[in-house]
N, C-alpha and C. Protein backbone atom coordinates (compact mmCIF):
# COMPACT_ATOMS: atom_id res chain seq x y z
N UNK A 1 55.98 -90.64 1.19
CA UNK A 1 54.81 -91.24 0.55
C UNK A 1 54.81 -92.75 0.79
N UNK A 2 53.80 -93.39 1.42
CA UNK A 2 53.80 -94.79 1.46
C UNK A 2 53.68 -95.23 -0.19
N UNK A 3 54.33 -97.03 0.45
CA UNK A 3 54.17 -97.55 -0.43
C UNK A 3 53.13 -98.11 -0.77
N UNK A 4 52.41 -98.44 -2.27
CA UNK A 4 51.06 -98.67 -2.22
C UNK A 4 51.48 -100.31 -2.19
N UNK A 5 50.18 -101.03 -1.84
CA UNK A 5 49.75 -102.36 -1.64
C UNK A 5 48.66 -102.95 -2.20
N UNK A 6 48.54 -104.26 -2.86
CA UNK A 6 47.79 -104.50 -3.91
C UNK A 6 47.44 -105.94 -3.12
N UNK A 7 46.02 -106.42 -3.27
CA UNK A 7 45.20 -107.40 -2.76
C UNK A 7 45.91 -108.40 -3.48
N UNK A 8 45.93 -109.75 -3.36
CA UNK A 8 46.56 -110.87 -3.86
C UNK A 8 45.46 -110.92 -5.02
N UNK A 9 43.98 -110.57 -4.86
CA UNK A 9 43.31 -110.73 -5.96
C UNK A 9 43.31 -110.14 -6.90
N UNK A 10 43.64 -108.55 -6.45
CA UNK A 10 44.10 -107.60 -7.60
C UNK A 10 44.72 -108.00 -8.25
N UNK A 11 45.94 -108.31 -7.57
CA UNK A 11 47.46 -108.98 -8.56
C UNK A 11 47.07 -110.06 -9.74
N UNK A 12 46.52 -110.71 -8.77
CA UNK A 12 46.20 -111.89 -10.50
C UNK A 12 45.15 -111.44 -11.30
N UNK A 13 44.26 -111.07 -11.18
CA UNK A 13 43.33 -110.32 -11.82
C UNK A 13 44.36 -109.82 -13.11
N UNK A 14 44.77 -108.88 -12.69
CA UNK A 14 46.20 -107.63 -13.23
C UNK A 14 46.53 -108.71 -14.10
N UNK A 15 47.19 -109.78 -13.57
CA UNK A 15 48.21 -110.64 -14.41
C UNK A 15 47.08 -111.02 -15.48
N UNK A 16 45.87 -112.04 -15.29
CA UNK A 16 45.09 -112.71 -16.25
C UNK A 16 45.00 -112.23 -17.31
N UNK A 17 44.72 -110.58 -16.66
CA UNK A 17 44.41 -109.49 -17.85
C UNK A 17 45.21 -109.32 -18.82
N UNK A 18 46.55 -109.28 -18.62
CA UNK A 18 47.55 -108.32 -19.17
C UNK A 18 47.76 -109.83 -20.31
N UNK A 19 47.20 -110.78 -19.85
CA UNK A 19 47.33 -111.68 -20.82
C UNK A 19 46.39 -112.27 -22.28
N UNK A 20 45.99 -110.99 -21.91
CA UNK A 20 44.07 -111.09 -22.88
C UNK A 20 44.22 -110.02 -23.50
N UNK A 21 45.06 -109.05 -23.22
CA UNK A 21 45.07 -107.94 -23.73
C UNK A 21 45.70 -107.43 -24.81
N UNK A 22 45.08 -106.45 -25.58
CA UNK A 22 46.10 -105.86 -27.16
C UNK A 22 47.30 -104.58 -27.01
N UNK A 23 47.05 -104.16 -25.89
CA UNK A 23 47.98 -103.09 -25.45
C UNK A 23 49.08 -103.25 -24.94
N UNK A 24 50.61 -102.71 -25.13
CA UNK A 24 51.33 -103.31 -24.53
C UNK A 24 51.69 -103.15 -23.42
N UNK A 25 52.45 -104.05 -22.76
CA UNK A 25 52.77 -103.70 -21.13
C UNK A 25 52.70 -103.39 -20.34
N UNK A 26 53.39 -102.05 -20.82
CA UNK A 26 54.13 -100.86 -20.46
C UNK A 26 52.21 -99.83 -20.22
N UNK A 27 51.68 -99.96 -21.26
CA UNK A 27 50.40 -98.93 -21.63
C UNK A 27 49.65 -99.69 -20.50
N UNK A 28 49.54 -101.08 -20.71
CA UNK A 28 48.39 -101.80 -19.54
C UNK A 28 48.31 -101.54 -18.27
N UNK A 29 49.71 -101.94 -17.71
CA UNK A 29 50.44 -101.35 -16.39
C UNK A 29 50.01 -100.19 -16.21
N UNK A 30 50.11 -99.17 -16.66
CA UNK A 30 49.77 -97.56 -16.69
C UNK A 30 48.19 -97.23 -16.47
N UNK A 31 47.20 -97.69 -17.25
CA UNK A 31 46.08 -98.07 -17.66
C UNK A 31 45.27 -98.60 -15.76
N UNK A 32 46.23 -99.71 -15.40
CA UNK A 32 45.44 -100.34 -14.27
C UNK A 32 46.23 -99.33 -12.61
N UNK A 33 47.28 -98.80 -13.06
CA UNK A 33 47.72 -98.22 -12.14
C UNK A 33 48.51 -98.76 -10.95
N UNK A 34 49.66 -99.43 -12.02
CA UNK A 34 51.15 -99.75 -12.05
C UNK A 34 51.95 -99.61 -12.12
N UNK A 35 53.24 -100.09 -11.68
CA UNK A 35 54.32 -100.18 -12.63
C UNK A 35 54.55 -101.23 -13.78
N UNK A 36 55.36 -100.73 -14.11
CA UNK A 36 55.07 -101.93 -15.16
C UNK A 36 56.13 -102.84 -14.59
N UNK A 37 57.42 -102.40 -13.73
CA UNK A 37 58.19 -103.65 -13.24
C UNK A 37 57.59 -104.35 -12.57
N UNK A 38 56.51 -103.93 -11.99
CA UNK A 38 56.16 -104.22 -10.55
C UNK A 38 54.91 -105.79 -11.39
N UNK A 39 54.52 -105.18 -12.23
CA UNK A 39 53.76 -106.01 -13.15
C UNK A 39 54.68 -107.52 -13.85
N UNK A 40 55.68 -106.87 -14.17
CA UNK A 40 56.75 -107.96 -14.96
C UNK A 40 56.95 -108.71 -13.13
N UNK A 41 57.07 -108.28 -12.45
CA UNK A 41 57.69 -109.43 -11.34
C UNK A 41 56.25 -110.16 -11.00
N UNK A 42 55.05 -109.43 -11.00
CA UNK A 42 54.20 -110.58 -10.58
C UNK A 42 53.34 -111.52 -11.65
N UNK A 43 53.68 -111.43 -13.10
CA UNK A 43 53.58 -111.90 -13.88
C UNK A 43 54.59 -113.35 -14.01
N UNK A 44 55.81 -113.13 -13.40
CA UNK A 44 56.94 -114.05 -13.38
C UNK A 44 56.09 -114.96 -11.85
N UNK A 45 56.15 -114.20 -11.02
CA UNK A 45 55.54 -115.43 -9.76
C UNK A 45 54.11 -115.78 -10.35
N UNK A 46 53.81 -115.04 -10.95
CA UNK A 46 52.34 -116.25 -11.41
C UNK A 46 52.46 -117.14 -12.31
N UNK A 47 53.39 -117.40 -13.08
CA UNK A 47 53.90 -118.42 -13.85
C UNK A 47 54.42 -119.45 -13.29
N UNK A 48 55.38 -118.80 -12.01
CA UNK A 48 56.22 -120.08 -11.52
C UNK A 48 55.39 -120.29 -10.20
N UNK A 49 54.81 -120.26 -9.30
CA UNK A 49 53.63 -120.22 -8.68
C UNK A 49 52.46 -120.64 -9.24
N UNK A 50 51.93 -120.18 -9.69
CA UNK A 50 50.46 -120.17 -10.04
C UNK A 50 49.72 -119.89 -9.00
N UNK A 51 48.66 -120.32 -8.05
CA UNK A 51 48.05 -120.43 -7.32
C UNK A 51 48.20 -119.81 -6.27
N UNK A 52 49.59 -120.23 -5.96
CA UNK A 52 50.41 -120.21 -4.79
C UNK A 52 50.98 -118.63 -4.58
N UNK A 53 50.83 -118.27 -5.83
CA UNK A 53 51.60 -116.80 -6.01
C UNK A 53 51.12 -115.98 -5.18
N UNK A 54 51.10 -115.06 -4.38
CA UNK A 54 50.96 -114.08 -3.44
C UNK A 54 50.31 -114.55 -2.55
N UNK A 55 50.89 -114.82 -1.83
CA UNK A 55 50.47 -115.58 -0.84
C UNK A 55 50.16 -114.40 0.47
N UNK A 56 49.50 -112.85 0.49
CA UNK A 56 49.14 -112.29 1.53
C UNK A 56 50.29 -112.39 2.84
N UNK A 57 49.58 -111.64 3.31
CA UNK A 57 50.66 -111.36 4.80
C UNK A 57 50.56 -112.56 5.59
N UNK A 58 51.90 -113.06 6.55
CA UNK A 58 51.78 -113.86 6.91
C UNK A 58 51.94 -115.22 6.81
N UNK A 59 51.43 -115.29 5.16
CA UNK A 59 51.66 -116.46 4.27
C UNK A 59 52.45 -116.98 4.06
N UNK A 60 53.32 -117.77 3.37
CA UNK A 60 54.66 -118.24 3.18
C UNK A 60 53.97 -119.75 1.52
N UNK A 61 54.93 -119.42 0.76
CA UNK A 61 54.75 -120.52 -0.45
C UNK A 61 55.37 -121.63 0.47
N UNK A 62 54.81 -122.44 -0.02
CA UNK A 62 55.65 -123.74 0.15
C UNK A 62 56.99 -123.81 -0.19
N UNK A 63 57.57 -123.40 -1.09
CA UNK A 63 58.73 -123.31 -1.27
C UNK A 63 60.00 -122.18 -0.45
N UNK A 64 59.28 -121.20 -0.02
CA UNK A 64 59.65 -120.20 1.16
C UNK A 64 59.49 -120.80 2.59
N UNK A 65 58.25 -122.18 2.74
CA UNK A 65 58.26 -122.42 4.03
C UNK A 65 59.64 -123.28 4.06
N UNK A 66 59.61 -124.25 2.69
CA UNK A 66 60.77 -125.37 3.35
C UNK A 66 61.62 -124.34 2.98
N UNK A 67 61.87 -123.42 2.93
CA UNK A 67 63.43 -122.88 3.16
C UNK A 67 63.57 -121.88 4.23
N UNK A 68 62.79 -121.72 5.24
CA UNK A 68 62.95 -121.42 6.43
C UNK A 68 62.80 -121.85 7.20
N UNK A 69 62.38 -123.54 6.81
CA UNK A 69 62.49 -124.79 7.71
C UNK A 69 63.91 -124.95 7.65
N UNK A 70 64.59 -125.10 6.37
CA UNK A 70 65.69 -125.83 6.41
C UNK A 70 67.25 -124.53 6.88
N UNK A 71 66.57 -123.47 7.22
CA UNK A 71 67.47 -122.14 7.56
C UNK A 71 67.39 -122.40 9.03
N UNK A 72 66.31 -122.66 9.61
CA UNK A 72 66.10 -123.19 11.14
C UNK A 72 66.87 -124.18 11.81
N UNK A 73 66.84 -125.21 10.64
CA UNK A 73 67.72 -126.74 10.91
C UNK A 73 69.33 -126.11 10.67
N UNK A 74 69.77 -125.78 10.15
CA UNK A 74 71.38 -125.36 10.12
C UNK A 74 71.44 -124.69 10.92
N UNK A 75 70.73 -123.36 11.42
CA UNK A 75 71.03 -123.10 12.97
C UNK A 75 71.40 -123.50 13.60
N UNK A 76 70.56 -124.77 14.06
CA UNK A 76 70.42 -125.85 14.83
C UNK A 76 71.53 -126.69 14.64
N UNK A 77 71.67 -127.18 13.60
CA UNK A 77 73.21 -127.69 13.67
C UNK A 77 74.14 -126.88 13.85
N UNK A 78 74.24 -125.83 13.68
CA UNK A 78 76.18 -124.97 13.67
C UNK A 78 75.45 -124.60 15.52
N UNK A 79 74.82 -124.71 15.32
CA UNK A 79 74.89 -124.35 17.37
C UNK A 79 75.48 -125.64 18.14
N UNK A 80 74.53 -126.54 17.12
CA UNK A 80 75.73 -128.28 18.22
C UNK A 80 76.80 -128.56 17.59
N UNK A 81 77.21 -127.75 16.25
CA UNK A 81 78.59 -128.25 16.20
C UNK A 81 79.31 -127.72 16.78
N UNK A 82 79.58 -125.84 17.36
CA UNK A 82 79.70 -124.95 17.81
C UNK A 82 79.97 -125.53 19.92
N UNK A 83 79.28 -126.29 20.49
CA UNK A 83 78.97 -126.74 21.34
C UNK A 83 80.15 -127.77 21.35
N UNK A 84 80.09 -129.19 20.58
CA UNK A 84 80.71 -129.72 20.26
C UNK A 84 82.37 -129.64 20.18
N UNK A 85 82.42 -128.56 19.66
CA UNK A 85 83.83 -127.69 19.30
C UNK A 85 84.52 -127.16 20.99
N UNK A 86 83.64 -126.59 21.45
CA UNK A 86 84.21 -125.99 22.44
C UNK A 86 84.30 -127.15 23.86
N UNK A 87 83.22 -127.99 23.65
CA UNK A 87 83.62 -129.64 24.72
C UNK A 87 85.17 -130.23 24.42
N UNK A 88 85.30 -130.29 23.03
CA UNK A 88 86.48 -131.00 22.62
C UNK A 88 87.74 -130.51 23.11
N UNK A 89 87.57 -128.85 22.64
CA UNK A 89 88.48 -127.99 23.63
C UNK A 89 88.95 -127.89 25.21
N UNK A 90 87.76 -128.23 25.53
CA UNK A 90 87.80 -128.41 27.05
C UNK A 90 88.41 -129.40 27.43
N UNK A 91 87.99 -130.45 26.97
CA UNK A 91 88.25 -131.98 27.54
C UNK A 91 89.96 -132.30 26.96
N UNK A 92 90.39 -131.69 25.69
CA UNK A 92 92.06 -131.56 25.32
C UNK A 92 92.36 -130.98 26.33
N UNK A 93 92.25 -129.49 26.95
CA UNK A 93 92.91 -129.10 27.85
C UNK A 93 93.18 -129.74 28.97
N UNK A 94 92.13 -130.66 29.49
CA UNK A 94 91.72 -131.33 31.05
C UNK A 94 93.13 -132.77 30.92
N UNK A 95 93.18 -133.07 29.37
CA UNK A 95 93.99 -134.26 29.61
C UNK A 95 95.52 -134.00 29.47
N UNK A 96 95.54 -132.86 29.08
CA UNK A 96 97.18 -132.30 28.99
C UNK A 96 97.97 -132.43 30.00
């Protein structure tokens, strides 16, 4: 059975609601045709997000981009330190 997939607009919609509402949670979630974890996690990124929260396919938060900027850059360094390492090696051997 696939997994189902929910529009970024759905999602907040979902969230706004569940915040207006007299029913609990668990019943709302059920009600809109949820989970209710699945509800508690995008209730948490719309808090700490806001706006930014579901950001669709493709997308990336700002806070997900700089951290696959800065996952890119340490690459990038352990490859020239890595480089580095094995010149040093070389050039000890050459003067022995």
């Amino acid at each position: 059975m696939a997994r189902k997939r929910y529009t970024a607009q759905f999602k907040k919609d979902v969230v706004e609601a569940s915040y207006t509402t007299d029913k609990s949670l668990a019943q709302f979630a059920k009600d809109m045709g949820v989970g209710k974890s699945s509800l508690d996690k995008w209730r948490s990124q719309y808090q700490e997000l806001g706006d930014h929260a579901f950001p669709g396919s493709g997308k990336q938060t700002p806070r997900d981009a700089e951290l696959t900027r800065l996952k890119r850059e340490l690459r990038q360094a352990q490859q020239e330190r890595d480089i580095l390492k094995k010149a040093l090696t070389f050039f000890a051997q050459a003067n022995s």
